[in-house]
PDB file of N, CA and C in Angstrom:
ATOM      1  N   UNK A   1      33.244  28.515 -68.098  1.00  0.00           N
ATOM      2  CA  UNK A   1      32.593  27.216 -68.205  1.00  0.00           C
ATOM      3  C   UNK A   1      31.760  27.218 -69.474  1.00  0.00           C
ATOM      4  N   UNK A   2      32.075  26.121 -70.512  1.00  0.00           N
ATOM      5  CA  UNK A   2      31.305  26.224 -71.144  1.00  0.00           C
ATOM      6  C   UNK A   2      30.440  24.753 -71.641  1.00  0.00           C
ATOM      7  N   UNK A   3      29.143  25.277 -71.889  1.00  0.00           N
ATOM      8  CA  UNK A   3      27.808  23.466 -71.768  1.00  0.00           C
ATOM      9  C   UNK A   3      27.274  23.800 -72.981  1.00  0.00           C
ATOM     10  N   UNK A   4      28.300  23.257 -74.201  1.00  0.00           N
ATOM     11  CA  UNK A   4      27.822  23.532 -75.528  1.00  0.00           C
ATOM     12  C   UNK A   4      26.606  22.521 -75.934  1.00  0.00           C
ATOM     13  N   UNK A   5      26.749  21.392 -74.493  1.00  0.00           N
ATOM     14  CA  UNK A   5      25.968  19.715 -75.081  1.00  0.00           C
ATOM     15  C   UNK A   5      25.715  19.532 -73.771  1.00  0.00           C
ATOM     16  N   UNK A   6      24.579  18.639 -73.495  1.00  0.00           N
ATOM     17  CA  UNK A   6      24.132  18.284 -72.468  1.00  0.00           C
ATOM     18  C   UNK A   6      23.068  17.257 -72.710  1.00  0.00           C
ATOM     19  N   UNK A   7      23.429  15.676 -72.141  1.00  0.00           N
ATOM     20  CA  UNK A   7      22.712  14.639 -72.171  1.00  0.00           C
ATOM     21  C   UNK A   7      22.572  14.244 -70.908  1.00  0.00           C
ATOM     22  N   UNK A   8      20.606  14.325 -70.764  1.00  0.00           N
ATOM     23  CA  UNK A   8      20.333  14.113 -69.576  1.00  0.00           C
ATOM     24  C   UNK A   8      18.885  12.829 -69.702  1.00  0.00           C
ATOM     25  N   UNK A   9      19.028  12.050 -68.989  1.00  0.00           N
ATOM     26  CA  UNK A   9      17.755  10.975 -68.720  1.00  0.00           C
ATOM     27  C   UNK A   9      17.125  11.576 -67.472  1.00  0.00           C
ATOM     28  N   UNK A  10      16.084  11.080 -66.863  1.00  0.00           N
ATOM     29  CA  UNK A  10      15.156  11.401 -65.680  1.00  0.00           C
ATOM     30  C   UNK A  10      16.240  10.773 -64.376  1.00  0.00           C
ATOM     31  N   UNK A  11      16.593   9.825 -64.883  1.00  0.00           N
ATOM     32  CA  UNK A  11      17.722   9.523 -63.913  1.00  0.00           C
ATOM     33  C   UNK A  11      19.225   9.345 -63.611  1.00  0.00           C
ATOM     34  N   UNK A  12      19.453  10.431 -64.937  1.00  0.00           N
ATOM     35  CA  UNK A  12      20.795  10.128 -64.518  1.00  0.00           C
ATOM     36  C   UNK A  12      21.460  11.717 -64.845  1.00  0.00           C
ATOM     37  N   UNK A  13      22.441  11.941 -64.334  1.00  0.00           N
ATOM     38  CA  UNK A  13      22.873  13.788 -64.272  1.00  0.00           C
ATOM     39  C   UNK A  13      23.500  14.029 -65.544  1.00  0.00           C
ATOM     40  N   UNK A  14      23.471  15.560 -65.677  1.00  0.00           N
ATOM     41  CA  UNK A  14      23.847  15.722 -66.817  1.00  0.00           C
ATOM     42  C   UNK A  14      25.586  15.988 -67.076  1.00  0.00           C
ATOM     43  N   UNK A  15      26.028  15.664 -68.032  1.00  0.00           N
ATOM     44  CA  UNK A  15      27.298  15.453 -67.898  1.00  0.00           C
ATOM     45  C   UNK A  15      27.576  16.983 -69.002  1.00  0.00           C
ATOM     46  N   UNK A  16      29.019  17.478 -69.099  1.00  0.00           N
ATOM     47  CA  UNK A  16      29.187  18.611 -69.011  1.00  0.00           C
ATOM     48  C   UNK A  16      30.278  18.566 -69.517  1.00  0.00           C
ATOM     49  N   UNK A  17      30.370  18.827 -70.965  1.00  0.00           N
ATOM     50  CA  UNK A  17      32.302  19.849 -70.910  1.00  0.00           C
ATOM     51  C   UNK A  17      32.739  20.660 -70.902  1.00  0.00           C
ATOM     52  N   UNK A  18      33.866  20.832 -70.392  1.00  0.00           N
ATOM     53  CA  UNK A  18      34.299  22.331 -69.289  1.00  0.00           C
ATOM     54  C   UNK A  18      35.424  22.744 -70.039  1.00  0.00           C
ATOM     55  N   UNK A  19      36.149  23.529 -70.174  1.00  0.00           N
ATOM     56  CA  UNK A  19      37.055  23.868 -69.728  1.00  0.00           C
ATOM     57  C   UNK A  19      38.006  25.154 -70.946  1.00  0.00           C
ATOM     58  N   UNK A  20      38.782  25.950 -70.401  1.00  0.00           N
ATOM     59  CA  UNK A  20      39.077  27.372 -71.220  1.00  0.00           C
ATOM     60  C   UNK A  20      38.966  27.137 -73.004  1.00  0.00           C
ATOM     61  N   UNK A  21      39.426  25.844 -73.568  1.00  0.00           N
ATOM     62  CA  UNK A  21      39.241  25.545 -74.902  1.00  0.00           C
ATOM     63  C   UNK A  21      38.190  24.519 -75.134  1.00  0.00           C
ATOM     64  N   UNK A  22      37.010  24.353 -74.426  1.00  0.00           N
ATOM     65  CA  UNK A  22      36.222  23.954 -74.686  1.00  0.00           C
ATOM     66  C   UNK A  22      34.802  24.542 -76.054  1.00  0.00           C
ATOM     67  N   UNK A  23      34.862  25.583 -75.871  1.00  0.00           N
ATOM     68  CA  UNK A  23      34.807  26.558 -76.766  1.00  0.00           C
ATOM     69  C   UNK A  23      35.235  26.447 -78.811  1.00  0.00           C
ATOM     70  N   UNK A  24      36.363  25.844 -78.350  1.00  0.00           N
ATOM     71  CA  UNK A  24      36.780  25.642 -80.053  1.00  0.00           C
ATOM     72  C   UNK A  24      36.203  24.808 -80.580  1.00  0.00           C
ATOM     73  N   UNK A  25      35.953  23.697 -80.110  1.00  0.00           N
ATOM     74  CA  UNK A  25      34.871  21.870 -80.476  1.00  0.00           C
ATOM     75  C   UNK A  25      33.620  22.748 -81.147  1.00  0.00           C
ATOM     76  N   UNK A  26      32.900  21.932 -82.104  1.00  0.00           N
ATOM     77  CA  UNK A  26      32.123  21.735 -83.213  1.00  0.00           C
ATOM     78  C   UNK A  26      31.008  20.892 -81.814  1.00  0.00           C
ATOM     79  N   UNK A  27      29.991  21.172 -82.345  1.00  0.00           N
ATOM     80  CA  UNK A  27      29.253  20.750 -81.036  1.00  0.00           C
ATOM     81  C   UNK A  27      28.718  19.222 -81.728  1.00  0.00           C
ATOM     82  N   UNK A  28      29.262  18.828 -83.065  1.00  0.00           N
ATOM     83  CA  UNK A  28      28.922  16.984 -83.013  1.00  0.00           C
ATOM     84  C   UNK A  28      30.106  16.322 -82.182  1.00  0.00           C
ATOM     85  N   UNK A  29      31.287  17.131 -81.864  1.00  0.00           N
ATOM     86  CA  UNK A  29      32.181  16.569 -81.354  1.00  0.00           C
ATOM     87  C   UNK A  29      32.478  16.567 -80.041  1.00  0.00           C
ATOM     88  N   UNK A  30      31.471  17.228 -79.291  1.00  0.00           N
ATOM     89  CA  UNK A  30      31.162  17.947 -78.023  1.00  0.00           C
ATOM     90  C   UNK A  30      30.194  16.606 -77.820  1.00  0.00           C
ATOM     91  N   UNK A  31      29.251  16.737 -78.786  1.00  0.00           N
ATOM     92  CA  UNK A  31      28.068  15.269 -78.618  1.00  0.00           C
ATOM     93  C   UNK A  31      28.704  13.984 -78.636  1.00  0.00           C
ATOM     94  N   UNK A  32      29.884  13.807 -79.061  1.00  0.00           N
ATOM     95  CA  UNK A  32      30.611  12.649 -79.471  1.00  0.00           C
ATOM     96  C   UNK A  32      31.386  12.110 -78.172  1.00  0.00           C
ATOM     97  N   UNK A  33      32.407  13.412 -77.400  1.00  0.00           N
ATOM     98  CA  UNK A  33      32.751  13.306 -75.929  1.00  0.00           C
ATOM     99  C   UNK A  33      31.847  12.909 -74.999  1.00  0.00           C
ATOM    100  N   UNK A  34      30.667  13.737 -74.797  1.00  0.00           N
ATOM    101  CA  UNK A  34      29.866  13.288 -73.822  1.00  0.00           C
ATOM    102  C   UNK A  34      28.979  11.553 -73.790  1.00  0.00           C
ATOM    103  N   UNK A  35      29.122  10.970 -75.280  1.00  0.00           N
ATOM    104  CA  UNK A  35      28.620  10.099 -75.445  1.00  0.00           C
ATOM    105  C   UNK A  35      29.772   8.988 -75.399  1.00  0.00           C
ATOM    106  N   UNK A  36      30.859   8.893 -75.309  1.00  0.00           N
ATOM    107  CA  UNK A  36      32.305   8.595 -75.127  1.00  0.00           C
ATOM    108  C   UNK A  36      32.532   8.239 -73.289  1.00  0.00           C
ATOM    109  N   UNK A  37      32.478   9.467 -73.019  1.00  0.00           N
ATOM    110  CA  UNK A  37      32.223   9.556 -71.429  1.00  0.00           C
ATOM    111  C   UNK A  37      31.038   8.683 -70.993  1.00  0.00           C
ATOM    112  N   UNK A  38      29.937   8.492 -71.397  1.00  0.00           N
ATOM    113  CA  UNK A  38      28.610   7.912 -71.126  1.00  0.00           C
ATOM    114  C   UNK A  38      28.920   6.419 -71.145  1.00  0.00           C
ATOM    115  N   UNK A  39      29.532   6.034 -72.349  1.00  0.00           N
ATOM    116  CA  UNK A  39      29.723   4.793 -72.904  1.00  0.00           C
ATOM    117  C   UNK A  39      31.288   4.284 -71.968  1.00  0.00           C
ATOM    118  N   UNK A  40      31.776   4.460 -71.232  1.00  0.00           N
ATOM    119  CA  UNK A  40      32.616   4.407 -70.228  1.00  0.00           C
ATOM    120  C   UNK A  40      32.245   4.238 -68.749  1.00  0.00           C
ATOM    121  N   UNK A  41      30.795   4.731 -68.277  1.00  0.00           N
ATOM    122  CA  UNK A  41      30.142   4.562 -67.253  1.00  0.00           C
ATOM    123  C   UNK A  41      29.462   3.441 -67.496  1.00  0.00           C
ATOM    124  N   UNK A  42      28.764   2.976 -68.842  1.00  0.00           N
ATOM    125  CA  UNK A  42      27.849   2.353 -68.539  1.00  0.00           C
ATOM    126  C   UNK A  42      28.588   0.773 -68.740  1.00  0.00           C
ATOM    127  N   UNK A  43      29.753   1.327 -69.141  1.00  0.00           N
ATOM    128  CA  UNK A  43      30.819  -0.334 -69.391  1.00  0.00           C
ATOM    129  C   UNK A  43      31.006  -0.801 -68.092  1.00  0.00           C
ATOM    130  N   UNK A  44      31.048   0.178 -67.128  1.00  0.00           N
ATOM    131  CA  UNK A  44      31.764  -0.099 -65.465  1.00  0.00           C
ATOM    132  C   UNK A  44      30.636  -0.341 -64.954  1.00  0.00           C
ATOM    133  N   UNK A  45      29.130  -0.062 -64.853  1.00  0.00           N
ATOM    134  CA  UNK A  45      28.258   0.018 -64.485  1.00  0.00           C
ATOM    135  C   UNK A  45      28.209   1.001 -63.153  1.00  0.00           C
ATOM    136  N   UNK A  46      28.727   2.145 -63.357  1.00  0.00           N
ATOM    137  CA  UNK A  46      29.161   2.820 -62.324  1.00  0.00           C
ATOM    138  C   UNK A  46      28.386   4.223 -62.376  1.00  0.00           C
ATOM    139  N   UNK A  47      28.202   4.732 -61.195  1.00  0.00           N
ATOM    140  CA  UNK A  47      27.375   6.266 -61.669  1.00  0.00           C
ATOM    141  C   UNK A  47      27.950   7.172 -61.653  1.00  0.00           C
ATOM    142  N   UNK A  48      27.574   8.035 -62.619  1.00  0.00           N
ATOM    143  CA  UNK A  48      28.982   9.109 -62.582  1.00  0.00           C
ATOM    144  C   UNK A  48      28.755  10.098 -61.624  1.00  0.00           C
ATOM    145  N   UNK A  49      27.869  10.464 -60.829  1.00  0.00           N
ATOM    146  CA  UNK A  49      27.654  11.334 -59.314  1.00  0.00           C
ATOM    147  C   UNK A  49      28.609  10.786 -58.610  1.00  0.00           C
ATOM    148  N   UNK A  50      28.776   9.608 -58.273  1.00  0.00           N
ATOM    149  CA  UNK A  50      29.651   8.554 -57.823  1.00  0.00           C
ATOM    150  C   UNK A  50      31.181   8.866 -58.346  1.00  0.00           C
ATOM    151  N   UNK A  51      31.234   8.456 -59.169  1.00  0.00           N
ATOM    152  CA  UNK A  51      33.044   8.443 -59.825  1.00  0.00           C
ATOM    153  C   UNK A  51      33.085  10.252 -59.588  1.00  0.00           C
ATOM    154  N   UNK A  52      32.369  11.644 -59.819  1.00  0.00           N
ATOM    155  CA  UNK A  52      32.858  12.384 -59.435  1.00  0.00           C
ATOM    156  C   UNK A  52      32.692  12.989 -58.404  1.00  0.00           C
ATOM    157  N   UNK A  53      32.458  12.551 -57.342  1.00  0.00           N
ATOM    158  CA  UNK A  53      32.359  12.821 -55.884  1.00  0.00           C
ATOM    159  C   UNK A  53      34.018  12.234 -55.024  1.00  0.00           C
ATOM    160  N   UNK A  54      33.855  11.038 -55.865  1.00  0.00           N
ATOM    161  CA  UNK A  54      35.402  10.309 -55.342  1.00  0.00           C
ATOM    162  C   UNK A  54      36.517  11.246 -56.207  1.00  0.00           C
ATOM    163  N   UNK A  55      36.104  11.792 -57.305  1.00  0.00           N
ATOM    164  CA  UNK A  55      37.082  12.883 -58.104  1.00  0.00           C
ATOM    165  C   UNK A  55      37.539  13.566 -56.948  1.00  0.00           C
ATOM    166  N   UNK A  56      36.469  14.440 -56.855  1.00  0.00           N
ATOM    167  CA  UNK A  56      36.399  15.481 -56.067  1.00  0.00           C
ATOM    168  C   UNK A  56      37.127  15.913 -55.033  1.00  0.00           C
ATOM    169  N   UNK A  57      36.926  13.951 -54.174  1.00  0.00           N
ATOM    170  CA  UNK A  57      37.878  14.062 -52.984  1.00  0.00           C
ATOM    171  C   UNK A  57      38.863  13.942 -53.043  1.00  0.00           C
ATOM    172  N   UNK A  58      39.488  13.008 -53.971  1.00  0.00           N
ATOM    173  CA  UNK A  58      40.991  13.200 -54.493  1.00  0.00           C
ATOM    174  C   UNK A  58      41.464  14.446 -54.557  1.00  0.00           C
ATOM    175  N   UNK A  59      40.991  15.523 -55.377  1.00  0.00           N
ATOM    176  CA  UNK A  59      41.528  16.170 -55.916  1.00  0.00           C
ATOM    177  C   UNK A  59      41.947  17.480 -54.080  1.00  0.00           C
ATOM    178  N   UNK A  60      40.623  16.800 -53.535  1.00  0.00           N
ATOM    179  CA  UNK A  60      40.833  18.214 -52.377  1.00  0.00           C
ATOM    180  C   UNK A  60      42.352  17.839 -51.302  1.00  0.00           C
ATOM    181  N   UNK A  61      42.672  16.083 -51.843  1.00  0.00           N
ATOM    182  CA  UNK A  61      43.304  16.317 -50.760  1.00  0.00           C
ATOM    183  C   UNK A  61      43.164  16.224 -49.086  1.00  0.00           C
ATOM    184  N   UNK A  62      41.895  16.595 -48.723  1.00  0.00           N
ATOM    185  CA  UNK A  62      42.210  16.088 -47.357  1.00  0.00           C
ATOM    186  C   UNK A  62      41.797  14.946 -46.853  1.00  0.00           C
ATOM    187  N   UNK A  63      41.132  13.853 -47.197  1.00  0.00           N
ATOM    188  CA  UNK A  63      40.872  12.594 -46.717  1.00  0.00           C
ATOM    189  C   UNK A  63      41.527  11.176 -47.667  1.00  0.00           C
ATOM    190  N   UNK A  64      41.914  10.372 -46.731  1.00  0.00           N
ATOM    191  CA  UNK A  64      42.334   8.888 -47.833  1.00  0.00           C
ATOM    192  C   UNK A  64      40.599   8.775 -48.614  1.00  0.00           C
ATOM    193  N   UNK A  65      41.199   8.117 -49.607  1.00  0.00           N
ATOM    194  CA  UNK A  65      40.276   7.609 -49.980  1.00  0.00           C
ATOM    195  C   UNK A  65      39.788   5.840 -50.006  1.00  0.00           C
ATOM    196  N   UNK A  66      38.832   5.069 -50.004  1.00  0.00           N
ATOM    197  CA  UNK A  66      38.424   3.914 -49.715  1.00  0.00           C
ATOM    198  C   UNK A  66      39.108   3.387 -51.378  1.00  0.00           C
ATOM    199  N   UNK A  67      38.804   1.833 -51.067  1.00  0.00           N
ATOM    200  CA  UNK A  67      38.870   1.706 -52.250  1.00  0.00           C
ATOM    201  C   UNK A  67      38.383   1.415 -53.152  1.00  0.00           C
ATOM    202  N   UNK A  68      37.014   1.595 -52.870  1.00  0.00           N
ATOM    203  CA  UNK A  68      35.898   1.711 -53.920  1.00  0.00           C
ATOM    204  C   UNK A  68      36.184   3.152 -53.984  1.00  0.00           C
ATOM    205  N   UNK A  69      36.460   4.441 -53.363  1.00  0.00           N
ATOM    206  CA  UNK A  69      36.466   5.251 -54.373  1.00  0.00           C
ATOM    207  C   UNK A  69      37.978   5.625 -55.353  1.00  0.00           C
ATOM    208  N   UNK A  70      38.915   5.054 -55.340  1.00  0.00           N
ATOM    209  CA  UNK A  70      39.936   4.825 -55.708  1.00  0.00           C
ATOM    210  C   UNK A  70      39.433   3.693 -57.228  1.00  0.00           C
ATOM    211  N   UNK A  71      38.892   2.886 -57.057  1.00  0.00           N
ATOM    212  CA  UNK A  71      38.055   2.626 -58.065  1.00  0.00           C
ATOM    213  C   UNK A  71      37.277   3.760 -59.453  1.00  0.00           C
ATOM    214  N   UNK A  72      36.366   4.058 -58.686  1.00  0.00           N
ATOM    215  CA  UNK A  72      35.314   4.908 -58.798  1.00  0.00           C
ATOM    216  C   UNK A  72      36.405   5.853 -59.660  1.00  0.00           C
ATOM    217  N   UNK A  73      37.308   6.782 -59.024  1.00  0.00           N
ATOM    218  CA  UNK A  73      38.014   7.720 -59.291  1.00  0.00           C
ATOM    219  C   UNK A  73      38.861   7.350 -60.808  1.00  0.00           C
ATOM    220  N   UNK A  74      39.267   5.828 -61.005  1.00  0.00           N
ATOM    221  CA  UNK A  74      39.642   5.446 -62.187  1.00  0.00           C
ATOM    222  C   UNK A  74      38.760   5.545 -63.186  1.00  0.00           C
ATOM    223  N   UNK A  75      37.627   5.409 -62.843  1.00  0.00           N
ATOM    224  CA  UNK A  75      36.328   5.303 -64.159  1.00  0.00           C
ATOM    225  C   UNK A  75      36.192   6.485 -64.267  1.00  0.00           C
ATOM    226  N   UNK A  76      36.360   7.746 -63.616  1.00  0.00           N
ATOM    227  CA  UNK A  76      36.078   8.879 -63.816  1.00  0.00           C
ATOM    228  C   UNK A  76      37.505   9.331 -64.735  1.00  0.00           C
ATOM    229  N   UNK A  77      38.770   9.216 -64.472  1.00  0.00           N
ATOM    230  CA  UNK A  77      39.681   9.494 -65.084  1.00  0.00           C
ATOM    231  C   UNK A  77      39.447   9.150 -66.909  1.00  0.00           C
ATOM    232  N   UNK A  78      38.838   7.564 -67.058  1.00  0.00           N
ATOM    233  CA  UNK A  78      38.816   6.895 -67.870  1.00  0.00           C
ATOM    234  C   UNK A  78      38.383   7.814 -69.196  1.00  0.00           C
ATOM    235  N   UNK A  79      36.996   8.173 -68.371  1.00  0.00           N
ATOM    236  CA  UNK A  79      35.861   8.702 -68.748  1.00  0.00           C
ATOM    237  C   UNK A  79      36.563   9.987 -69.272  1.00  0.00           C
ATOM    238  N   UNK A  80      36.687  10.834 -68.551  1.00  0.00           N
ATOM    239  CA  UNK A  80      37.441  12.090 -69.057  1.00  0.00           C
ATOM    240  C   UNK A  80      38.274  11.784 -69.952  1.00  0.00           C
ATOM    241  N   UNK A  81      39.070  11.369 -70.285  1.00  0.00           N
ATOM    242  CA  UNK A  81      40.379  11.033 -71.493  1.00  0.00           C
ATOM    243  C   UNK A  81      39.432  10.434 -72.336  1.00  0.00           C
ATOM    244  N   UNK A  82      38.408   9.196 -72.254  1.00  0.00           N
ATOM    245  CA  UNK A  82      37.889   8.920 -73.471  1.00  0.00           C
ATOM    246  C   UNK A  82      36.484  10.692 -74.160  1.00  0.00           C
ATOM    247  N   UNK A  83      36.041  11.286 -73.406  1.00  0.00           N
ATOM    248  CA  UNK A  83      35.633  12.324 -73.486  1.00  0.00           C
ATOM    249  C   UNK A  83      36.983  13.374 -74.554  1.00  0.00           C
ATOM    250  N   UNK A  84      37.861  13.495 -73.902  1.00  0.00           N
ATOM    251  CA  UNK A  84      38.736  14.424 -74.488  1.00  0.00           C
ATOM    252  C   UNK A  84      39.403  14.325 -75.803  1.00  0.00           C
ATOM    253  N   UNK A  85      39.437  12.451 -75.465  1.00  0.00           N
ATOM    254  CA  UNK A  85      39.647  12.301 -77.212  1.00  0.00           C
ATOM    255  C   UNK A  85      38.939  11.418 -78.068  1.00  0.00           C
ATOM    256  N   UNK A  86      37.846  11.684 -78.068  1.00  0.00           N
ATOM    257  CA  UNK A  86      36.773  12.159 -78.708  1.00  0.00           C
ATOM    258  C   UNK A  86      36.169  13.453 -79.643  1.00  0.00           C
ATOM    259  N   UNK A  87      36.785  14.459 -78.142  1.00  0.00           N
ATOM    260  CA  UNK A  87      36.510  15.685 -78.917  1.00  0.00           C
ATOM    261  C   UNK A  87      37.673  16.147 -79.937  1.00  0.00           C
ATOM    262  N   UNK A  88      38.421  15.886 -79.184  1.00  0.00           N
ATOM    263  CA  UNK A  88      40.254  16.292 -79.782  1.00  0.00           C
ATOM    264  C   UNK A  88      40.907  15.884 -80.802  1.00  0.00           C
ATOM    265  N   UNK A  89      40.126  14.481 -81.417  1.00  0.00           N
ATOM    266  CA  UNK A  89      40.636  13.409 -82.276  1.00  0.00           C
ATOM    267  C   UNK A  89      41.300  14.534 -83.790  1.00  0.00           C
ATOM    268  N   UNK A  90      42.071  14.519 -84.210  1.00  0.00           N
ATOM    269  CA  UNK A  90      42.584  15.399 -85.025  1.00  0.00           C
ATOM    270  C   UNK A  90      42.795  16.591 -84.922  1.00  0.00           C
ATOM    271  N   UNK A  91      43.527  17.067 -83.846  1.00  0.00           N
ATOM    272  CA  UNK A  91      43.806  18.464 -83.399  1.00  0.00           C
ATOM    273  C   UNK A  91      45.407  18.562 -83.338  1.00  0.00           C
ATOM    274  N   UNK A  92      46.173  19.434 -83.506  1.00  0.00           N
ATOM    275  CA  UNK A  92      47.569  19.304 -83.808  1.00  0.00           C
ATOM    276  C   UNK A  92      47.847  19.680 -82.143  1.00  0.00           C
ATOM    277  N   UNK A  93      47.291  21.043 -81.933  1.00  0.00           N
ATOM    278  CA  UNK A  93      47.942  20.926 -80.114  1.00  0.00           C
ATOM    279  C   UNK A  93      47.641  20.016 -79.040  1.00  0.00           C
ATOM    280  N   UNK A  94      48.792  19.802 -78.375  1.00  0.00           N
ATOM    281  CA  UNK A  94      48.421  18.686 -76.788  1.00  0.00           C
ATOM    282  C   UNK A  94      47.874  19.311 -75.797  1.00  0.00           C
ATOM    283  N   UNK A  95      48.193  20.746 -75.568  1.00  0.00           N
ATOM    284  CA  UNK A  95      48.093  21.957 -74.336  1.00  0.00           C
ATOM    285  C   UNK A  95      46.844  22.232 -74.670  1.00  0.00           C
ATOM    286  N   UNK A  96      45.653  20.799 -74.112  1.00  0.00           N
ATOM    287  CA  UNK A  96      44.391  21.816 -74.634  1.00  0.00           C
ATOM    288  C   UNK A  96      43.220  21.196 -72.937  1.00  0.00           C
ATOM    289  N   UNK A  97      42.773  22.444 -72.654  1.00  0.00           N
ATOM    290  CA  UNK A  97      41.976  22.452 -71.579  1.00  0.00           C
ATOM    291  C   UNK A  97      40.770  21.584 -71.928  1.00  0.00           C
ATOM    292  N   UNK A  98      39.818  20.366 -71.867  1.00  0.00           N
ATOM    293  CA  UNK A  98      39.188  19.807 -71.923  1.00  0.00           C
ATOM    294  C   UNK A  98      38.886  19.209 -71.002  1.00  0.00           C
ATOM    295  N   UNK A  99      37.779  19.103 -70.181  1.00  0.00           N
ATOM    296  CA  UNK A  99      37.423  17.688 -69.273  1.00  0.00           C
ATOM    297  C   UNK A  99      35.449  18.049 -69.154  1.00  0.00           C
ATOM    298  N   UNK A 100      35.497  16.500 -68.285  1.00  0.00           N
ATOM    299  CA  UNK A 100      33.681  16.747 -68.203  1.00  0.00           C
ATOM    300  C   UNK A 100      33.564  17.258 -66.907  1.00  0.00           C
ATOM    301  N   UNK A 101      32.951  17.577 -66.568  1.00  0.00           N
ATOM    302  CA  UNK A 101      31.966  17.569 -65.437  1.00  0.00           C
ATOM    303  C   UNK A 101      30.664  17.210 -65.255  1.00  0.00           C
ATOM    304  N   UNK A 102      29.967  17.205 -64.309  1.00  0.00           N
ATOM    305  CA  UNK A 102      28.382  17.037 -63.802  1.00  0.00           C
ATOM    306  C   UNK A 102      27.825  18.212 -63.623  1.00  0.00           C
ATOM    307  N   UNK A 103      26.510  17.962 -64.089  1.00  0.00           N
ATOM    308  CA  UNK A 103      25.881  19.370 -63.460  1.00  0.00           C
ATOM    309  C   UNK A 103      24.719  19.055 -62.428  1.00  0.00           C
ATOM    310  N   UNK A 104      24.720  19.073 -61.365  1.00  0.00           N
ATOM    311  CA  UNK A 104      23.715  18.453 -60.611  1.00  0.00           C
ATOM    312  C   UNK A 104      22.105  19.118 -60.793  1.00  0.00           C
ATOM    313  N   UNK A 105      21.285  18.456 -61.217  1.00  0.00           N
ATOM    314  CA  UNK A 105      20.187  19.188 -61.385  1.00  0.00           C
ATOM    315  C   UNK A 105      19.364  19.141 -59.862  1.00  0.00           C
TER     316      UNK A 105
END
């Protein structure tokens, strides 16, 4: 796991990029994802504890999900891809591990 950047307000969690090639990013471009991702929540007016909790459950598999979080779960997708290319914007490989996460404080 790696938290080269981390933007946090009093109220809102800190968002996080993860993942095995997270590591290679220049950390203005690390600042650029997370602010990418940010600017994607605040278009939906949605919280991102929220969009990744409904991640979460998707991803586990064992419950339907509503459809507010089927919602929710799109803004989180959104968010991640505008995060990834952000960071990625001029990179020749596709096979590259990138996404956000939360870090719950």
């Amino acid at each position: 796991m790696y938290a080269a950047a981390e933007i946090a307000e009093a109220t809102q969690p800190t968002l996080r990029i993860e993942g095995q090639d997270a590591w290679i990013a220049p950390q203005d471009s690390i600042l650029d994802g997370i602010n990418a991702a940010l600017a994607v929540f605040a278009r939906h007016r949605a919280d991102p504890l929220e969009c990744d909790a409904a991640n979460k459950k998707l991803i586990s598999g064992n419950e339907l999900l509503s459809r507010e979080e089927v919602l929710l779960n799109l803004i989180w997708e959104e968010a991640d891809y505008a995060a990834f290319h952000a960071i990625t914007v001029g990179w020749l490989s596709r096979d590259i591990d990138i996404q956000i996460s939360i870090q719950k404080t």
